[in-house]
Structure formats: C-alpha cells, structure tokens
Protein backbone atom coordinates (compact mmCIF):
# COMPACT_ATOMS: atom_id res chain seq x y z
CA UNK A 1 0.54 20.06 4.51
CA UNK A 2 -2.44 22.03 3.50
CA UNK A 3 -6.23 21.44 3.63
CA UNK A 4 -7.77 20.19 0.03
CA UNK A 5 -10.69 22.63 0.34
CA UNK A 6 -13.42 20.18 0.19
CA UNK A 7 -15.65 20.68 2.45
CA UNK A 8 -17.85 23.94 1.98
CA UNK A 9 -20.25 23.70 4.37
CA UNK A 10 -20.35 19.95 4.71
CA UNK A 11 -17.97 16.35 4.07
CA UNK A 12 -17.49 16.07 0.27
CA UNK A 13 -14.60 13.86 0.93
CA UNK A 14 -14.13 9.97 0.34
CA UNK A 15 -16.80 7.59 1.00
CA UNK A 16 -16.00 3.97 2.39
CA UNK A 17 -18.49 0.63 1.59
CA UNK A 18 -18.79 -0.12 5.34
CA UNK A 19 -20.00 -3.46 5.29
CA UNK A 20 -17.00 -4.49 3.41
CA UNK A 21 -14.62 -3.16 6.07
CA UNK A 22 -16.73 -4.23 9.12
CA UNK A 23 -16.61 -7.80 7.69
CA UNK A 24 -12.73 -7.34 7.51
CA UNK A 25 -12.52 -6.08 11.02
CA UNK A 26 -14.30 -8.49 12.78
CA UNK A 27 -12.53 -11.37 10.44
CA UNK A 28 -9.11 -10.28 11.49
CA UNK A 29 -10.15 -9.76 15.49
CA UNK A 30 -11.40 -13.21 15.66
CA UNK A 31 -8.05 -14.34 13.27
CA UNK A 32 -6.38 -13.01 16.33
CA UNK A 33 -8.14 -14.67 19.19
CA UNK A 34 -10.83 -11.88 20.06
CA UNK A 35 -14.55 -12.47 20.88
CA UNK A 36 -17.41 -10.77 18.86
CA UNK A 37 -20.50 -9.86 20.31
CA UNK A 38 -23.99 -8.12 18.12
CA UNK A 39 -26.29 -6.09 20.41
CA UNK A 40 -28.27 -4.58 17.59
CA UNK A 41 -29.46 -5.50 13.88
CA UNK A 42 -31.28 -3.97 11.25
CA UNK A 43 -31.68 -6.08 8.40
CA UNK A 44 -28.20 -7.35 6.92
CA UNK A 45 -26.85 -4.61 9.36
CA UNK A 46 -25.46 -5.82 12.95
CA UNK A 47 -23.80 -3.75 15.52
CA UNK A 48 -21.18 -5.17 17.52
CA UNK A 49 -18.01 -4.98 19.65
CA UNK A 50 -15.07 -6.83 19.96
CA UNK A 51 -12.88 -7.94 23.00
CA UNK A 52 -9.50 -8.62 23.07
CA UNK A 53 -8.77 -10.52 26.64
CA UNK A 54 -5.26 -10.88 27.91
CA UNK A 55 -4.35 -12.86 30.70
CA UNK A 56 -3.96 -11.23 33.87
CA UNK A 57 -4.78 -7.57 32.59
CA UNK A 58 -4.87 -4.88 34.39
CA UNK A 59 -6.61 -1.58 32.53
CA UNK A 60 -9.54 -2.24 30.83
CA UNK A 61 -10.06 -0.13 27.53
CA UNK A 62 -13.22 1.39 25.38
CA UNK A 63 -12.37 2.49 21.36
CA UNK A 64 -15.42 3.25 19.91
CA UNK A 65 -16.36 5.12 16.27
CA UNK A 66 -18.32 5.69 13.30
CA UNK A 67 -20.87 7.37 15.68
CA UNK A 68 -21.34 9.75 11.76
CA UNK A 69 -21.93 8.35 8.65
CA UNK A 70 -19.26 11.36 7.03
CA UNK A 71 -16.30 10.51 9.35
CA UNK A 72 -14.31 7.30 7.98
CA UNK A 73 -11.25 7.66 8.66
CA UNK A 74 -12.36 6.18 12.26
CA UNK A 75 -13.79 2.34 11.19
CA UNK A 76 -10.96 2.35 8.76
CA UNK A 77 -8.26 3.59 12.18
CA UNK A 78 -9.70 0.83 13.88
CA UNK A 79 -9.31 -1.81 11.03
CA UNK A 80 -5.77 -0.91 10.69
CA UNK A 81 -5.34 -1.37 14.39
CA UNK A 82 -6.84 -4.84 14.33
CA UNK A 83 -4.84 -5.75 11.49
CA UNK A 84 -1.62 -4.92 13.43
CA UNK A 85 -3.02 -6.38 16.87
CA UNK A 86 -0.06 -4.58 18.36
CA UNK A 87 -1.44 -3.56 22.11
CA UNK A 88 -0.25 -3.54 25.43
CA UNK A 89 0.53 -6.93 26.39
CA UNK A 90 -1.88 -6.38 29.90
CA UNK A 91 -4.83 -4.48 28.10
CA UNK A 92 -8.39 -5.78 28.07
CA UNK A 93 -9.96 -3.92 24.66
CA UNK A 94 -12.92 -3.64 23.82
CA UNK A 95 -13.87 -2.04 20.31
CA UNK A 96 -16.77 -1.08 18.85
CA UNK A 97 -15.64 -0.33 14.80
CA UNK A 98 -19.16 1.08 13.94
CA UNK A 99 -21.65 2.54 15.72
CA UNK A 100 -23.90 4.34 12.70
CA UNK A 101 -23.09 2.17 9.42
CA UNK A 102 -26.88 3.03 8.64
CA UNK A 103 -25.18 6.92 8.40
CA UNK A 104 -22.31 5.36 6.27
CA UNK A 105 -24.72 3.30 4.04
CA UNK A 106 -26.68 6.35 3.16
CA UNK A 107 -23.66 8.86 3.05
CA UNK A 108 -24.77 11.41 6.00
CA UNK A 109 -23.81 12.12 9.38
CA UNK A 110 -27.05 11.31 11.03
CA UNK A 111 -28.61 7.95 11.25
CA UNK A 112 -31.79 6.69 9.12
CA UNK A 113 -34.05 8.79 11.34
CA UNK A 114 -31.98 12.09 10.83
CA UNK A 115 -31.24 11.93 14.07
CA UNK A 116 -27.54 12.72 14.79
CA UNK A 117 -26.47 9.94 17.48
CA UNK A 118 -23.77 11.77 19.16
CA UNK A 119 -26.65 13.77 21.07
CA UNK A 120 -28.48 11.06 21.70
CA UNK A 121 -27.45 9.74 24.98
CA UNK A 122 -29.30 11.50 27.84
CA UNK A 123 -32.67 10.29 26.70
CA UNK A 124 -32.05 7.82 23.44
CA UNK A 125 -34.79 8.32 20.78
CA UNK A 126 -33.07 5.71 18.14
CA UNK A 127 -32.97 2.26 18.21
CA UNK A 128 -28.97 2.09 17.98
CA UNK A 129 -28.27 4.19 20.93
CA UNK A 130 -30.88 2.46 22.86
CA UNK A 131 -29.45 -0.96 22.02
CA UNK A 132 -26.07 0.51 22.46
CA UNK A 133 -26.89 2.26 26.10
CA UNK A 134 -28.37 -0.93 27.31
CA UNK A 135 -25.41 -3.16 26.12
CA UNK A 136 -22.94 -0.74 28.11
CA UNK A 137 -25.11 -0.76 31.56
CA UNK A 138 -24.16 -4.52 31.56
CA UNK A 139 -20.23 -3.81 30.57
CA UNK A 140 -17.84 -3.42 33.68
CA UNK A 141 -16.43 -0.13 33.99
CA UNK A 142 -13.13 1.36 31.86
CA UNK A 143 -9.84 2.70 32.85
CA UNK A 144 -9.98 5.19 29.68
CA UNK A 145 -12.13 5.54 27.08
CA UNK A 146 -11.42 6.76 23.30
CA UNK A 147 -14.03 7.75 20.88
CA UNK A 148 -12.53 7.96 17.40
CA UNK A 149 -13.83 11.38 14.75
CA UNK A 150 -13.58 13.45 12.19
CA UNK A 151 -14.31 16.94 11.84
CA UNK A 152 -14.71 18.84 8.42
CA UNK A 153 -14.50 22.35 10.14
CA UNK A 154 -10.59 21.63 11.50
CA UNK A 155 -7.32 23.30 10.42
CA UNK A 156 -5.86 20.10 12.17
CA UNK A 157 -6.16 17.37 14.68
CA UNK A 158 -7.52 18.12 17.94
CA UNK A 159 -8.33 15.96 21.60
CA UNK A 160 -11.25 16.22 24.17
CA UNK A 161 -10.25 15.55 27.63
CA UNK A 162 -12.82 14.62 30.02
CA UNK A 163 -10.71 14.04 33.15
CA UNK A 164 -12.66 15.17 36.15
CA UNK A 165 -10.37 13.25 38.56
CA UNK A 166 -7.11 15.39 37.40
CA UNK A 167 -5.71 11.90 36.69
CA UNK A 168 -2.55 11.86 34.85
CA UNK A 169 -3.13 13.18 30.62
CA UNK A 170 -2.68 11.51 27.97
CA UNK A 171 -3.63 14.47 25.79
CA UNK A 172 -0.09 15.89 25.75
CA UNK A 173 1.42 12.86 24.27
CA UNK A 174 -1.36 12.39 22.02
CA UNK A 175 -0.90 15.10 20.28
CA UNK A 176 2.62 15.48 20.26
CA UNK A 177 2.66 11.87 18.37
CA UNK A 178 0.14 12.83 16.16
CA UNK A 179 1.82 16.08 15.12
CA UNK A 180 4.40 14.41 13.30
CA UNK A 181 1.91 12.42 11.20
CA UNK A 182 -1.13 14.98 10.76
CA UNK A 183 -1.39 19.07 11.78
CA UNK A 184 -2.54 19.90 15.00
CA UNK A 185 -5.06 22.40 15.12
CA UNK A 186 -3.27 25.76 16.59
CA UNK A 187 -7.35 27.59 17.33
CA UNK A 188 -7.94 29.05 20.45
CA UNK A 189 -11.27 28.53 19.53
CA UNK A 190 -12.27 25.01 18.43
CA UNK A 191 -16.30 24.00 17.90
CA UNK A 192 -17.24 27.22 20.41
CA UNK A 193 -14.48 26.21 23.48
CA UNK A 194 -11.28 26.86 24.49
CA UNK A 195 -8.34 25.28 23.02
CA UNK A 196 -4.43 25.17 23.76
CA UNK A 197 -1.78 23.17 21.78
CA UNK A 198 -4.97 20.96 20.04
CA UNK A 199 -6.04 19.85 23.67
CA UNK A 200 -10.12 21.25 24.70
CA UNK A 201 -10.92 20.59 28.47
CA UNK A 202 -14.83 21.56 28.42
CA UNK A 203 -16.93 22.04 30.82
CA UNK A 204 -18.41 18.33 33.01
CA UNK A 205 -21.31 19.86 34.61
CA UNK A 206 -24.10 17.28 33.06
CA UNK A 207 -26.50 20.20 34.09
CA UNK A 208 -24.98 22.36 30.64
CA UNK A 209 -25.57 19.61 28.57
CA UNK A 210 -28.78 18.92 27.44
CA UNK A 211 -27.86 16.86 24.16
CA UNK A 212 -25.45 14.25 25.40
CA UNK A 213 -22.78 13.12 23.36
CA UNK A 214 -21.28 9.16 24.14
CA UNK A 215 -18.29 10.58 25.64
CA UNK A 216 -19.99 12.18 28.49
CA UNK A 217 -22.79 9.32 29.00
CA UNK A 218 -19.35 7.28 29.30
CA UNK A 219 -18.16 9.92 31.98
CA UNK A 220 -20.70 9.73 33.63
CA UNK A 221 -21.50 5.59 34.41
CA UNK A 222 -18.47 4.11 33.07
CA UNK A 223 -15.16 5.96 33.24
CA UNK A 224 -13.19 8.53 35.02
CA UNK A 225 -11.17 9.34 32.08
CA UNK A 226 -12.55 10.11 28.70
CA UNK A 227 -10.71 10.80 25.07
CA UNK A 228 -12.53 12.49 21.86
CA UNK A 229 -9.84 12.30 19.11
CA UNK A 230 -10.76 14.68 15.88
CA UNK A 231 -9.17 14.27 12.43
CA UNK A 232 -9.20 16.81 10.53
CA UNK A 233 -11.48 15.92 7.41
CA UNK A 234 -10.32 18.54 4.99
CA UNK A 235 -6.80 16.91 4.00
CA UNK A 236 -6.15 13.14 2.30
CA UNK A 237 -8.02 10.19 4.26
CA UNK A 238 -4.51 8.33 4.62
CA UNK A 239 -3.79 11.57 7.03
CA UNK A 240 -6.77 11.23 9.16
CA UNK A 241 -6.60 7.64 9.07
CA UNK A 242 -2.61 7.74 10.36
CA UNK A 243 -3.72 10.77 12.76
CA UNK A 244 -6.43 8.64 14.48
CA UNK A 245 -4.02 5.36 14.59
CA UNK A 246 -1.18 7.25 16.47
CA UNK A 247 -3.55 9.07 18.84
CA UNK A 248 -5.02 5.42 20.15
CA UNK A 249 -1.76 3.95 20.02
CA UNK A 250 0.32 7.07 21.89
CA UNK A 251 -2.35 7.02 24.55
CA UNK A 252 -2.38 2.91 25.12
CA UNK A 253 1.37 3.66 25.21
C-alpha cells in the first residue's frame, strides 16, 4: 500500500461533518445501554463522554479523540466501535468521541482560538481544555488510557507508550494487529524520538515538557499506563479508520 501524496506540508485529505457523526455516536451508545454526559457547550456545540458500565468490572478504560480538527479517522474509529459495542465483557469505558469539533467545523487542527489543544494541558488557556481538565479531576482513575490520532507526516501507523511502571505492553500487540490492516511506520526517527517496530517510549520527566499534551496530563493524575495511537493520514481514510479500530480493540484484547 502506498501513501496518496496529499499532504504537502499540511492535511488535504477528507473532511467529515462532525455534528452529523457525533449525533450518531452518542445515538447508538445510548441504543446500547450507555450513559451520556456534556461538560462543555458552545452554541449548538456540546462536548461529552460516554460510559459504558458492566456489572462487576474490573479495569476501567479512557478512549478519547478528535483533540485536531484535521485528524478524522479518530471520531469516525470510535463511531464504528460504538456501532459494534463489541468490548470486554468486564470493562468500564468511558469515551470521549470529540474533543475539538470547533477544529473539525472550521477544517484546522487548532481550535477557534488557534490554539492547538494537545499542548494545552499544563496550564489550559481554552475553554475546552479547561472544561475538559475539570471534568477529569472529578473522574476516578483508569487502568489504561488510549488517545486516538492522525498524523500527516507518517510512512505508517505508529504507538506512544507512556508506561512508567514497566507494566506489561500492549504496544507489541497493537501493532502487530494493526500491521495487517494499515503499514507500520519502520522510522527510527518518528516526530524528533526514537522509534523501533512503530512503538516510541519518550521521555516522562514532566520537567522536559513545557507544552503538555492530554496523554501526559493523564499520566500524570489519572493513569499509570498511557496509549497515543497515530494513523497515518497520507493513505485512504477507510485505512486509518481500520488502523485506529484494531489498535483499541488489540489492546482491550
């Protein structure tokens, strides 16, 4: 499979109406028994998360996405997984299927501000990731987070793996389900760190960081074990969209 050559210097790819698939998503969740809950608006626009409870469950899970406005194949991942609403029988989920759909309405990355909410975290200057930070701080803590993306730069799907702990990876069998659905990115090199097989490890020290991303606020006051899966935005959206799927579900498994 080879890239489409797109994206010069940006996402030129397909653009989704994400009011229309955030209606869907929450419409099937509640079809299949799960709670929704808004913590921000802004005009007809509402953020919220689902939760999926199951009786006597015992890992507690965190799918977030749509954090950019140029990376759909994540609400669209989740949607398909909500249509399915095949998880672990013992899983509490909790899924948040947009997090910018101001960035989606307007077709860029960044939210109405220009401000791009994935560095937001350590001191939140928008309204979203304020709203968003706050709802969290109430939320118990998570076994494992995933936080769905794109990226327009990849040769193929890669994984972050925050897992200060050394607890057992999921990263491995992430990516060797996704490889026979999507490429995996072969760089040594991926965004500036070091890669192997499509797996980055970076750095944890908060100290390095002075533009947090969700993943490591998440690290760092709600979970012990963190996922960042990337689809690679330069080949078909039915790729990315299938990459992203397989990653959640080969990690759940």
């Amino acid at each position: 499979m080879q890239r489409l050559g797109k994206n010069l210097g940006g996402y030129f790819g397909e653009q989704i109406n994400i009011q229309n698939i955030l209606l869907e998503a929450e419409t099937a969740a509640r079809q299949h028994g799960w709670t929704s809950e808004t913590f921000h608006a802004d005009g007809e626009l509402r953020w919220f998360a689902l939760k999926r409870v199951a009786p006597g469950s015992t890992r507690r899970v965190y799918i977030s996405t749509g954090i950019h406005g140029d990376e759909p194949a994540g609400p669209l991942a989740t949607l398909e997984l909500l249509h399915e609403n095949k998880w672990p029988d013992h899983d509490e989920i909790v899924l948040l299927p947009c997090l910018n759909p101001v960035g989606f309405t307007n077709n860029q990355r960044e939210n109405g501000q220009r401000i791009d909410l994935n560095r937001d975290y350590l001191q939140p200057q928008s309204p979203e990731i304020r709203a968003h930070v706050a709802w969290l701080e109430k939320q118990a803590a998570f076994d494992v987070c995933l936080c769905l993306h794109e990226d327009w730069e990849s040769h193929g799907f890669y994984v972050y793996e925050l897992n200060p702990d050394g607890k057992p990876s999921l990263a491995e069998a992430m990516v060797a389900a996704v490889a026979k659905v999507c490429p995996i990115d072969p760089s040594a090199i991926i965004e500036g760190r070091e890669a192997q097989g499509g797996i980055i490890r970076p750095n944890l020290d908060p100290t390095t960081r002075p533009l947090w991303p969700e993943s490591f606020w998440l690290l760092q006051h709600k979970t012990r074990l963190s996922y960042t899966l990337e689809a690679p935005s330069d080949f078909p959206l039915q790729t990315r969209v299938k990459a992203l799927v397989t990653g959640v579900k080969a990690a759940l498994a």
